[in-house]
C-alpha atoms as a PDB file:
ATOM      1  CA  UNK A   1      87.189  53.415 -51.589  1.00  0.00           C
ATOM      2  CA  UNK A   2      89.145  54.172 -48.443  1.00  0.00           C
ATOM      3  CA  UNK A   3      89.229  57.906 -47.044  1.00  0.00           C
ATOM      4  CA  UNK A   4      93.070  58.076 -47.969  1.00  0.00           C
ATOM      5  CA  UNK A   5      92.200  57.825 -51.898  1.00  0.00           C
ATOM      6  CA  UNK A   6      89.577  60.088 -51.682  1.00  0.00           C
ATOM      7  CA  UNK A   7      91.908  62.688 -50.364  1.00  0.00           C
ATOM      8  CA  UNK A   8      93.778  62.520 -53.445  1.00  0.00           C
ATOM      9  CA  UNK A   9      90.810  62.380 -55.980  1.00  0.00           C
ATOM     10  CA  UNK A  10      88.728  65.137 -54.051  1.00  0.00           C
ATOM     11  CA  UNK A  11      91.759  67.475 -54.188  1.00  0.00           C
ATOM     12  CA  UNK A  12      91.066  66.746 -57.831  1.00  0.00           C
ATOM     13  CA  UNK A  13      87.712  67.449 -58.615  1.00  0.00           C
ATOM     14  CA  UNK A  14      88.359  70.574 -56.394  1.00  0.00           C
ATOM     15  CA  UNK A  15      91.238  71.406 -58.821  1.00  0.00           C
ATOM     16  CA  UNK A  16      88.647  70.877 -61.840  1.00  0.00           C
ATOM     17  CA  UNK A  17      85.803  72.845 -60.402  1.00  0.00           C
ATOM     18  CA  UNK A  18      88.482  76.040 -59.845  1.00  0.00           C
ATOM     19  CA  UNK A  19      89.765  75.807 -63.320  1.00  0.00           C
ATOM     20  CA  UNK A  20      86.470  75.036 -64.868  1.00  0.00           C
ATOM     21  CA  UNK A  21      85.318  78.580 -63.493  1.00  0.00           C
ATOM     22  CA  UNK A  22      88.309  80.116 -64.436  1.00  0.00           C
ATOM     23  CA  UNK A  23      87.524  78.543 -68.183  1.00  0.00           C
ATOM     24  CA  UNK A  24      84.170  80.048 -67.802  1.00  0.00           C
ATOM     25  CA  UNK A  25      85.464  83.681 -66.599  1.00  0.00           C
ATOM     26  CA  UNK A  26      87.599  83.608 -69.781  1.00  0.00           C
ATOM     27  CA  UNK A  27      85.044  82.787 -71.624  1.00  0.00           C
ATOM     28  CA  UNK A  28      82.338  85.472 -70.402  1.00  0.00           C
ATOM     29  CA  UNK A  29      85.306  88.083 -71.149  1.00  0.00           C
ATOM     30  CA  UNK A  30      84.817  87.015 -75.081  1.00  0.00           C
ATOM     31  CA  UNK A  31      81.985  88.475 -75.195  1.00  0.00           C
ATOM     32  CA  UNK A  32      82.577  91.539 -73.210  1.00  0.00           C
ATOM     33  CA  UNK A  33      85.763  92.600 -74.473  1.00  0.00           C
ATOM     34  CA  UNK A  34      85.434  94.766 -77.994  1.00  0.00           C
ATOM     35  CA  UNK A  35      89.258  94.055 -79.595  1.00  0.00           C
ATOM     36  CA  UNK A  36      89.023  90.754 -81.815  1.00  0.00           C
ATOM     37  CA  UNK A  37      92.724  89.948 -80.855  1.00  0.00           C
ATOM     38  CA  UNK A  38      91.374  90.086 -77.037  1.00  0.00           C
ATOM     39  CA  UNK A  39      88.204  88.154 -77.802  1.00  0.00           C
ATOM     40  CA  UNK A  40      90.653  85.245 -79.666  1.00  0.00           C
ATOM     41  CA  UNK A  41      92.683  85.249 -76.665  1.00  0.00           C
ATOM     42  CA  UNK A  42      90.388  84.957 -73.950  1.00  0.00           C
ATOM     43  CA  UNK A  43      88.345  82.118 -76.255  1.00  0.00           C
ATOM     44  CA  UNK A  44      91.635  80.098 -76.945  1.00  0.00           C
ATOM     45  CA  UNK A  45      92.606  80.135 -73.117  1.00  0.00           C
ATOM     46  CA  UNK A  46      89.151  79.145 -72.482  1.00  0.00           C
ATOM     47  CA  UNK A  47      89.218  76.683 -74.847  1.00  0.00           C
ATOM     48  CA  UNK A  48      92.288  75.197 -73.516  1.00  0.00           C
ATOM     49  CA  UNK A  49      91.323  75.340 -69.525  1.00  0.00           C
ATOM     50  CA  UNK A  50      87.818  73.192 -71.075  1.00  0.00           C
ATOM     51  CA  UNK A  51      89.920  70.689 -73.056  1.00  0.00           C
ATOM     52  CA  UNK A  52      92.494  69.995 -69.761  1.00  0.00           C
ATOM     53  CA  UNK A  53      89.336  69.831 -67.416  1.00  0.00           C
ATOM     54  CA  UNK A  54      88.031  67.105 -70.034  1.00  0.00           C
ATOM     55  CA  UNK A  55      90.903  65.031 -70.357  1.00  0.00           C
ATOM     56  CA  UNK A  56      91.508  65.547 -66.439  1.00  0.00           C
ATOM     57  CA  UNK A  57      88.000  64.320 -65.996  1.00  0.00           C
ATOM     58  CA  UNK A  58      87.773  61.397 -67.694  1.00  0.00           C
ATOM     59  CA  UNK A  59      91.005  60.205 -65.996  1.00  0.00           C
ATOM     60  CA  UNK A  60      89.363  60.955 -62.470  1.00  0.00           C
ATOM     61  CA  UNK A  61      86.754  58.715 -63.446  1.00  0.00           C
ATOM     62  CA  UNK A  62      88.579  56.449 -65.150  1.00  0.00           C
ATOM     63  CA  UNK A  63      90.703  56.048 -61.962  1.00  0.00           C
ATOM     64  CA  UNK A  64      87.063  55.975 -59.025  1.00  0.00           C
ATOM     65  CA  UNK A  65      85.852  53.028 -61.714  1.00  0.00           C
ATOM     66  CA  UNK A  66      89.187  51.297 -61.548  1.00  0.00           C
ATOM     67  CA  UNK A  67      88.949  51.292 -57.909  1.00  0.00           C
ATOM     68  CA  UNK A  68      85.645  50.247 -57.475  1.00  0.00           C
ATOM     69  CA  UNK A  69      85.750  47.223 -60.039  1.00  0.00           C
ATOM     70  CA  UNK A  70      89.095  46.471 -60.009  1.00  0.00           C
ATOM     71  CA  UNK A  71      89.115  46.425 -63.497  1.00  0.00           C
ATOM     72  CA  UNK A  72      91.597  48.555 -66.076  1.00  0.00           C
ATOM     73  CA  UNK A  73      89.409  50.331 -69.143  1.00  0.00           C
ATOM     74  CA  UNK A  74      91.192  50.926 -71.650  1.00  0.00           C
ATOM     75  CA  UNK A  75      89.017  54.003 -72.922  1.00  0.00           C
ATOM     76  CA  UNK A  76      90.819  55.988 -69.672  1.00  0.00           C
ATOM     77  CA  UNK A  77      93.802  54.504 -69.412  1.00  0.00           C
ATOM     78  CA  UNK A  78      95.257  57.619 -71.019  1.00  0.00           C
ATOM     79  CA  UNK A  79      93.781  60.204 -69.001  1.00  0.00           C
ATOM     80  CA  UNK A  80      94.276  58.065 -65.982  1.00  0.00           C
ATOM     81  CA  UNK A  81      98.369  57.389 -66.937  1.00  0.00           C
ATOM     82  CA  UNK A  82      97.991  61.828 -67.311  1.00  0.00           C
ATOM     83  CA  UNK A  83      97.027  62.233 -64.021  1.00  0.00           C
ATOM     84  CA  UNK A  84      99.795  59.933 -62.216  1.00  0.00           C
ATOM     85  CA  UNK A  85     102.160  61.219 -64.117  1.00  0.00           C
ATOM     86  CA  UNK A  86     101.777  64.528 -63.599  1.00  0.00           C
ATOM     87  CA  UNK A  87      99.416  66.166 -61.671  1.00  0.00           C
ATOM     88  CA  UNK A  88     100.426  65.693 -57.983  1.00  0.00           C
ATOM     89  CA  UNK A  89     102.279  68.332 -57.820  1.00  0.00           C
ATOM     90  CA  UNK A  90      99.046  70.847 -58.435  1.00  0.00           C
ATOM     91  CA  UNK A  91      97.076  68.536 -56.194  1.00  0.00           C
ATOM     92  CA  UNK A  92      99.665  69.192 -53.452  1.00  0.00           C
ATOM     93  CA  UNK A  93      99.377  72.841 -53.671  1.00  0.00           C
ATOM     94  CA  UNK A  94      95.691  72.506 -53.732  1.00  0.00           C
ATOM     95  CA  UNK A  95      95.851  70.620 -50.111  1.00  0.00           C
ATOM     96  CA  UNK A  96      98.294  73.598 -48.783  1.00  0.00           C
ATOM     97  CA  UNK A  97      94.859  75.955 -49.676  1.00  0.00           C
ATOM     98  CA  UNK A  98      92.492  73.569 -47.668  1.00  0.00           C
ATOM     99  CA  UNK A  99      95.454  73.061 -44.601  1.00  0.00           C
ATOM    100  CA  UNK A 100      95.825  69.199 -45.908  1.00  0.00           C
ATOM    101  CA  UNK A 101      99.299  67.998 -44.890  1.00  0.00           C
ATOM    102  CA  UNK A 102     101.673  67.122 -47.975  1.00  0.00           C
ATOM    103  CA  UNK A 103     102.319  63.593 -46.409  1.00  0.00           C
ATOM    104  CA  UNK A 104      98.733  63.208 -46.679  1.00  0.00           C
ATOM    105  CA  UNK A 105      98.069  63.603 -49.695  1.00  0.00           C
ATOM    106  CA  UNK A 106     101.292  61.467 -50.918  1.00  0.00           C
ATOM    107  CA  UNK A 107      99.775  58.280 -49.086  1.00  0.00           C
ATOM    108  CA  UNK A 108      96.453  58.997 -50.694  1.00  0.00           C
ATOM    109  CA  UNK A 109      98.448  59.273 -54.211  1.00  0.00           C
ATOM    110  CA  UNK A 110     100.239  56.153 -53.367  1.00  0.00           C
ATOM    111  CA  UNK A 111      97.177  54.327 -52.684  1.00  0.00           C
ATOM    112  CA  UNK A 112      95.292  55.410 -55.513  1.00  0.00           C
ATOM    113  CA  UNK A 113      98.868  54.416 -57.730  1.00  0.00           C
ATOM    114  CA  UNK A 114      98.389  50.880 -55.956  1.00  0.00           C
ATOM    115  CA  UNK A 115      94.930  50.302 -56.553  1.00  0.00           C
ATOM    116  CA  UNK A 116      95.181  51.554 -60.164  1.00  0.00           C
ATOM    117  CA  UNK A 117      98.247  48.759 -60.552  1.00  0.00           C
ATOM    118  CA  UNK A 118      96.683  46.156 -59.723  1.00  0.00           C
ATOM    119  CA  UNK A 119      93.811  46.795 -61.934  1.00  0.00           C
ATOM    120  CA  UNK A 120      96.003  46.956 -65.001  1.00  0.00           C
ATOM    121  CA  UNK A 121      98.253  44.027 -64.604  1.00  0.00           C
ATOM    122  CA  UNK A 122      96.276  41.388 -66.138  1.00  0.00           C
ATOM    123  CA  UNK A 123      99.226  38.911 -66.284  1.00  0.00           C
ATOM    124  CA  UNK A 124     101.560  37.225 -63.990  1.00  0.00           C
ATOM    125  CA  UNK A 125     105.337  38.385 -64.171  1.00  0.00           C
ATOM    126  CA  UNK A 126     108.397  36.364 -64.137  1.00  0.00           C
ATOM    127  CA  UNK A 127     110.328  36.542 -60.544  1.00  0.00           C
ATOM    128  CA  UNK A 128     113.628  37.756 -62.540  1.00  0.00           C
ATOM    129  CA  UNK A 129     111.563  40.800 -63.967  1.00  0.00           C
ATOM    130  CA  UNK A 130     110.155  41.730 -60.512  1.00  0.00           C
ATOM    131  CA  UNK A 131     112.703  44.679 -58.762  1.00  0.00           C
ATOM    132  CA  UNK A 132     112.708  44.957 -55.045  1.00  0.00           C
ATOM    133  CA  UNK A 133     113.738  48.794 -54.271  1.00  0.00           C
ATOM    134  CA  UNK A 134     114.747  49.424 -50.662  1.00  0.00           C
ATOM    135  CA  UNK A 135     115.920  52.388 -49.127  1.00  0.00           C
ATOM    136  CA  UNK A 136     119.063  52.108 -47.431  1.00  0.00           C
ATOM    137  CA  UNK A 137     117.902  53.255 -44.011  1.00  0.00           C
ATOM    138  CA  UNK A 138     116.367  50.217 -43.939  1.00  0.00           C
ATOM    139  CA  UNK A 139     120.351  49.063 -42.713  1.00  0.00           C
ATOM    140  CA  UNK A 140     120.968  49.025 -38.998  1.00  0.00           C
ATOM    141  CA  UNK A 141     123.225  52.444 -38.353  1.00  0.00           C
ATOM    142  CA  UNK A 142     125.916  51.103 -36.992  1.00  0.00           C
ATOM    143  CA  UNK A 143     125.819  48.190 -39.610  1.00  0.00           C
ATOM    144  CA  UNK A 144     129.801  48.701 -41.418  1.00  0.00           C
ATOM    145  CA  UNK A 145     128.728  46.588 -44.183  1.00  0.00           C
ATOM    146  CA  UNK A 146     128.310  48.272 -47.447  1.00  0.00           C
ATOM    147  CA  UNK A 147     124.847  47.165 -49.271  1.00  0.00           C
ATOM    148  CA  UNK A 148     123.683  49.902 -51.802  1.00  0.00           C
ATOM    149  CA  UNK A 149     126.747  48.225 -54.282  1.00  0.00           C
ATOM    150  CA  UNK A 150     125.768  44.731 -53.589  1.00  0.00           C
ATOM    151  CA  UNK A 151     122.814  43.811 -50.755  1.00  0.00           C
ATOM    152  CA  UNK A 152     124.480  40.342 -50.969  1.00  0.00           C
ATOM    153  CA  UNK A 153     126.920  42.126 -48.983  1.00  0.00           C
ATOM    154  CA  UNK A 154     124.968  41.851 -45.789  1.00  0.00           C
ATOM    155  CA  UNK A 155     125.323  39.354 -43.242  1.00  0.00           C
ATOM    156  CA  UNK A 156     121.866  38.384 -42.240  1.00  0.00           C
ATOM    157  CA  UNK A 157     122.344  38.888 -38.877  1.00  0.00           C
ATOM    158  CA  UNK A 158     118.869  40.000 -38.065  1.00  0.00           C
ATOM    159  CA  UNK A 159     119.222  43.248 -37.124  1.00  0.00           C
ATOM    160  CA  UNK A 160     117.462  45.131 -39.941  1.00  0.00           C
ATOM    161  CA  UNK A 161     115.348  44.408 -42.080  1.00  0.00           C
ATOM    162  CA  UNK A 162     117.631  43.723 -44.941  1.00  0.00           C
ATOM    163  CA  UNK A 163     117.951  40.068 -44.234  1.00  0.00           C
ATOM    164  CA  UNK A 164     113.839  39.523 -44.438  1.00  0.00           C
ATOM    165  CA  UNK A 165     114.350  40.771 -48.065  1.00  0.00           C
ATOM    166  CA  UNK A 166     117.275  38.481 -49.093  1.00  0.00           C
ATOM    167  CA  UNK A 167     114.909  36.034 -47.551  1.00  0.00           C
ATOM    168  CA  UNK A 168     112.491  36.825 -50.023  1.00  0.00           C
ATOM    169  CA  UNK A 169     114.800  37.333 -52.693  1.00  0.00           C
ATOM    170  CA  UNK A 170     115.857  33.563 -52.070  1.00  0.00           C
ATOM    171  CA  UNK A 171     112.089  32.502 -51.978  1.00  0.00           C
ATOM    172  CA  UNK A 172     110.698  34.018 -55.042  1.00  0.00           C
ATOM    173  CA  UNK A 173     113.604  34.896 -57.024  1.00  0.00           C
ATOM    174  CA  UNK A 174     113.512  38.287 -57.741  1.00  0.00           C
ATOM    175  CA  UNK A 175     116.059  41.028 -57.638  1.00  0.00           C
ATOM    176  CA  UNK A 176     116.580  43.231 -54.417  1.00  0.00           C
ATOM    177  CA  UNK A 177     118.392  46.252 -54.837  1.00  0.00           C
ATOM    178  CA  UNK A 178     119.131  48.990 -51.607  1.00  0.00           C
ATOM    179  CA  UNK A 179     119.343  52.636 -52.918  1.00  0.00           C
ATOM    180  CA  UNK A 180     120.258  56.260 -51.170  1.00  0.00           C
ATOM    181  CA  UNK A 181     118.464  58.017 -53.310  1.00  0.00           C
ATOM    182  CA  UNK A 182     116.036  58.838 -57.102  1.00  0.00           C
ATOM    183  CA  UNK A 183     119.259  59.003 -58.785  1.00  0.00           C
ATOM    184  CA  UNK A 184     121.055  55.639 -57.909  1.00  0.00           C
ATOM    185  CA  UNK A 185     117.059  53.970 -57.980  1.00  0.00           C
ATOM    186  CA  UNK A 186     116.529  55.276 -61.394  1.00  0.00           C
ATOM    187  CA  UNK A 187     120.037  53.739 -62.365  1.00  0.00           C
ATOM    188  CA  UNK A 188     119.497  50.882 -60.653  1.00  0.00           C
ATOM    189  CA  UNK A 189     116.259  50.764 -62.816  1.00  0.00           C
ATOM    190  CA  UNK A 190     117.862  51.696 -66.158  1.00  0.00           C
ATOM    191  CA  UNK A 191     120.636  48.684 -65.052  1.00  0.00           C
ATOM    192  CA  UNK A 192     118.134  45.715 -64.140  1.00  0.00           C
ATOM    193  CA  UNK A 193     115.144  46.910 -66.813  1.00  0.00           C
ATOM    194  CA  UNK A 194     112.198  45.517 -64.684  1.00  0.00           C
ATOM    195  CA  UNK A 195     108.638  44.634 -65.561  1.00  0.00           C
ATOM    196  CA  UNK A 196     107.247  45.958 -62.275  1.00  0.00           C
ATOM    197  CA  UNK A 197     108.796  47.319 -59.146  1.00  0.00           C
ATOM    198  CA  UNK A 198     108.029  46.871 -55.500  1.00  0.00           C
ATOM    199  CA  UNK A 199     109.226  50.005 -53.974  1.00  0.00           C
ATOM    200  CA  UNK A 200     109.825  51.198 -50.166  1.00  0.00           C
ATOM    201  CA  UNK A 201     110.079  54.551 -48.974  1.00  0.00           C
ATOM    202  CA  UNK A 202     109.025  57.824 -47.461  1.00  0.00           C
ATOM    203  CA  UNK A 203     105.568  59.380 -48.870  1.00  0.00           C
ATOM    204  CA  UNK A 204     107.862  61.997 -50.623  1.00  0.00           C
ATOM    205  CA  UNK A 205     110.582  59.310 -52.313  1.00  0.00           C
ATOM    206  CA  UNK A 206     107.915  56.673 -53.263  1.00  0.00           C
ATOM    207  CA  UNK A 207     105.407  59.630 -54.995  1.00  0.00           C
ATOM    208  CA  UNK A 208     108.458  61.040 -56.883  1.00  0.00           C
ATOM    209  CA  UNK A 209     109.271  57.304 -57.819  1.00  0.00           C
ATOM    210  CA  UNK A 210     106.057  56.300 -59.214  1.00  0.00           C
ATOM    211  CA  UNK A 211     106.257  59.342 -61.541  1.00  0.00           C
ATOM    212  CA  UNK A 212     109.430  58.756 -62.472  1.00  0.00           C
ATOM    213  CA  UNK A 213     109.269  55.189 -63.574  1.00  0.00           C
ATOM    214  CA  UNK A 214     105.723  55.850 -64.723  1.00  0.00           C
ATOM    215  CA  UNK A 215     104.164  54.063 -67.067  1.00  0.00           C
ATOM    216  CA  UNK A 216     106.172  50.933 -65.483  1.00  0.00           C
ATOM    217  CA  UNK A 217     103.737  49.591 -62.505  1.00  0.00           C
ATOM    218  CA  UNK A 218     105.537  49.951 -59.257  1.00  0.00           C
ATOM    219  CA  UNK A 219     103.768  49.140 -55.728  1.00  0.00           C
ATOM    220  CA  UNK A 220     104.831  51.823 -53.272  1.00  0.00           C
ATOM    221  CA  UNK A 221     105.247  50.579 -49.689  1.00  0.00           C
ATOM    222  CA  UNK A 222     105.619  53.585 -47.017  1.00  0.00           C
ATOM    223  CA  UNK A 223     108.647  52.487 -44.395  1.00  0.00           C
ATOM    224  CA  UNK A 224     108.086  52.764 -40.629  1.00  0.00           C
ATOM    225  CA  UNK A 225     110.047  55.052 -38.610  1.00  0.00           C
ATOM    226  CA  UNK A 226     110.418  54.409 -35.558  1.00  0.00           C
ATOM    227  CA  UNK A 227     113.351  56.658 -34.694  1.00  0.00           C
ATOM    228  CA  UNK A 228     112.535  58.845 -37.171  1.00  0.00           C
ATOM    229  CA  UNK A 229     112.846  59.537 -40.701  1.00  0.00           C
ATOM    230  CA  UNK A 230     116.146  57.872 -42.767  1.00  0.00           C
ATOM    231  CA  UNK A 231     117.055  56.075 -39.742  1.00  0.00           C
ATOM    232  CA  UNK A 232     116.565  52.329 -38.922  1.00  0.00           C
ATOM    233  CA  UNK A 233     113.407  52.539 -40.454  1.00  0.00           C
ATOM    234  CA  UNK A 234     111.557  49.443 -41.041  1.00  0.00           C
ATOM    235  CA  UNK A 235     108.923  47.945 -43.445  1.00  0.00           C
ATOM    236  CA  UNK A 236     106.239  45.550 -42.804  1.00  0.00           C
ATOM    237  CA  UNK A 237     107.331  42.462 -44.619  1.00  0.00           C
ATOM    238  CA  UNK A 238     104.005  40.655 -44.963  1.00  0.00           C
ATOM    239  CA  UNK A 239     102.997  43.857 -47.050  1.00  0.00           C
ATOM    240  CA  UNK A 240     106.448  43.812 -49.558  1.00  0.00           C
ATOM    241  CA  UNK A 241     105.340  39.588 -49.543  1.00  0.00           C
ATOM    242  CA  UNK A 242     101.815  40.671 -50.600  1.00  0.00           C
ATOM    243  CA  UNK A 243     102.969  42.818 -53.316  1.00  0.00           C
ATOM    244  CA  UNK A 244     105.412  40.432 -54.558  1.00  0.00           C
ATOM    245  CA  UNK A 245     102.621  37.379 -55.048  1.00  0.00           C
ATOM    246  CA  UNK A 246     100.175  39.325 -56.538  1.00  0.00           C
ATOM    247  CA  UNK A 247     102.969  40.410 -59.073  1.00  0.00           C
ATOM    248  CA  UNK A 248     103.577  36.898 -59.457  1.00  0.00           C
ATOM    249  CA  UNK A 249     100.469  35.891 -59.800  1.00  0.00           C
ATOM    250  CA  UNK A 250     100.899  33.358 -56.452  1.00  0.00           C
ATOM    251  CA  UNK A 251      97.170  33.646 -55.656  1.00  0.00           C
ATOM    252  CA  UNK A 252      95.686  34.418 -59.212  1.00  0.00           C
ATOM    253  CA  UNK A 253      93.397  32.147 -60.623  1.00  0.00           C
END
């Protein structure tokens, strides 16, 4: 595994090992406290920090043996899909506590998402059920063409990367779609109904994306910023040409 993902999985464990002693404090207090109705209390808390620590468990491990085998088990799949969807927002917090920068820990999250995708997807996808989401600072500033209504709007004339998309949207036939933000993406989404999604952004937009199209596999792709963030960014297009064949299956046996 590469340091990145094991920023996001050791925030993890950390997260377990604090709630596991918390279970355990609740626990001990069962036994010390003389009311029944305090006793049931601290025993069902307890009860419920050991049963989240469980479940939170077996996804962490489901998600260290996806990585190393490349293989999907289906046994923690669920725990796994638990932990994507919902828990980097506690993981977050717990990198604020050990002075671990939220960008950080998004890349890690996105890497671990990635890794974890192409584990599960045991099947190649069609081309017209593949979605190509691209931020619209990906468009040259002073670019008056409008693209987030129609990207077949631009003129290729090589001064963003918007045109090395179309490219690849002629090449592989699937769908490219330019968004300014989770709302239009998630209509966008709603509109075209993919199968997967190849997604570029920010840290911040492609970790909320994940979890909000979650279970749906989507490849996150961080953009380059050059000039800083939401303008004329870029994106490596080799990588958003990688995802896209191992979606379709291009170099599958």
């Amino acid at each position: 595994m590469q340091v990145k993902k094991r920023i996001f999985l050791g925030a993890l464990l950390t997260g377990i090992f604090i709630i596991s002693g918390i279970g355990v404090l609740f626990w001990y207090f069962t036994f010390r406290e003389p009311g029944k109705f305090t006793q049931s209390l601290f025993f069902l808390l307890g009860l419920v920090l050991f049963l989240g620590v469980l479940l939170t468990f077996g996804g962490v491990l489901g998600i260290v043996f996806s990585l190393l085998t490349g293989k999907s088990y289906s046994f923690f799949r669920l725990p796994s899909q638990l932990i994507i969807a919902h828990l980097l927002p506690l993981v977050i917090r717990l990198g604020k506590i050990f002075h671990i920068a939220k960008e950080r820990v998004e890349l890690s999250f996105i890497e671990v998402n990635n890794a974890l995708v192409k584990s599960q997807i045991r099947r190649s996808i069609k081309p017209e059920e593949i979605l190509v989401l691209a931020p619209h600072c990906l468009q040259n500033s002073e670019c008056v063409h409008r693209i987030t209504t129609d990207i077949n709007n631009c003129r290729r004339c090589g001064r963003c990367r918007i045109a090395d998309l179309l490219e690849l949207q002629d090449e592989y036939g699937v769908k490219v779609a330019v968004v300014t933000g989770g709302t239009l993406a998630r209509r966008v989404v709603r509109k075209f109904r993919p199968q997967a999604i190849v997604a570029i952004a920010c840290e911040r937009d492609l970790s909320s994306g994940i979890q909000d199209v979650h279970p749906l596999p989507a490849l996150g792709i961080v953009n380059i910023r050059p000039q800083g963030p939401c303008f004329n960014t870029q994106v490596d297009i080799t990588r958003v040409r990688e995802g896209l064949e191992f979606l379709l299956a291009v170099e599958k046996v």
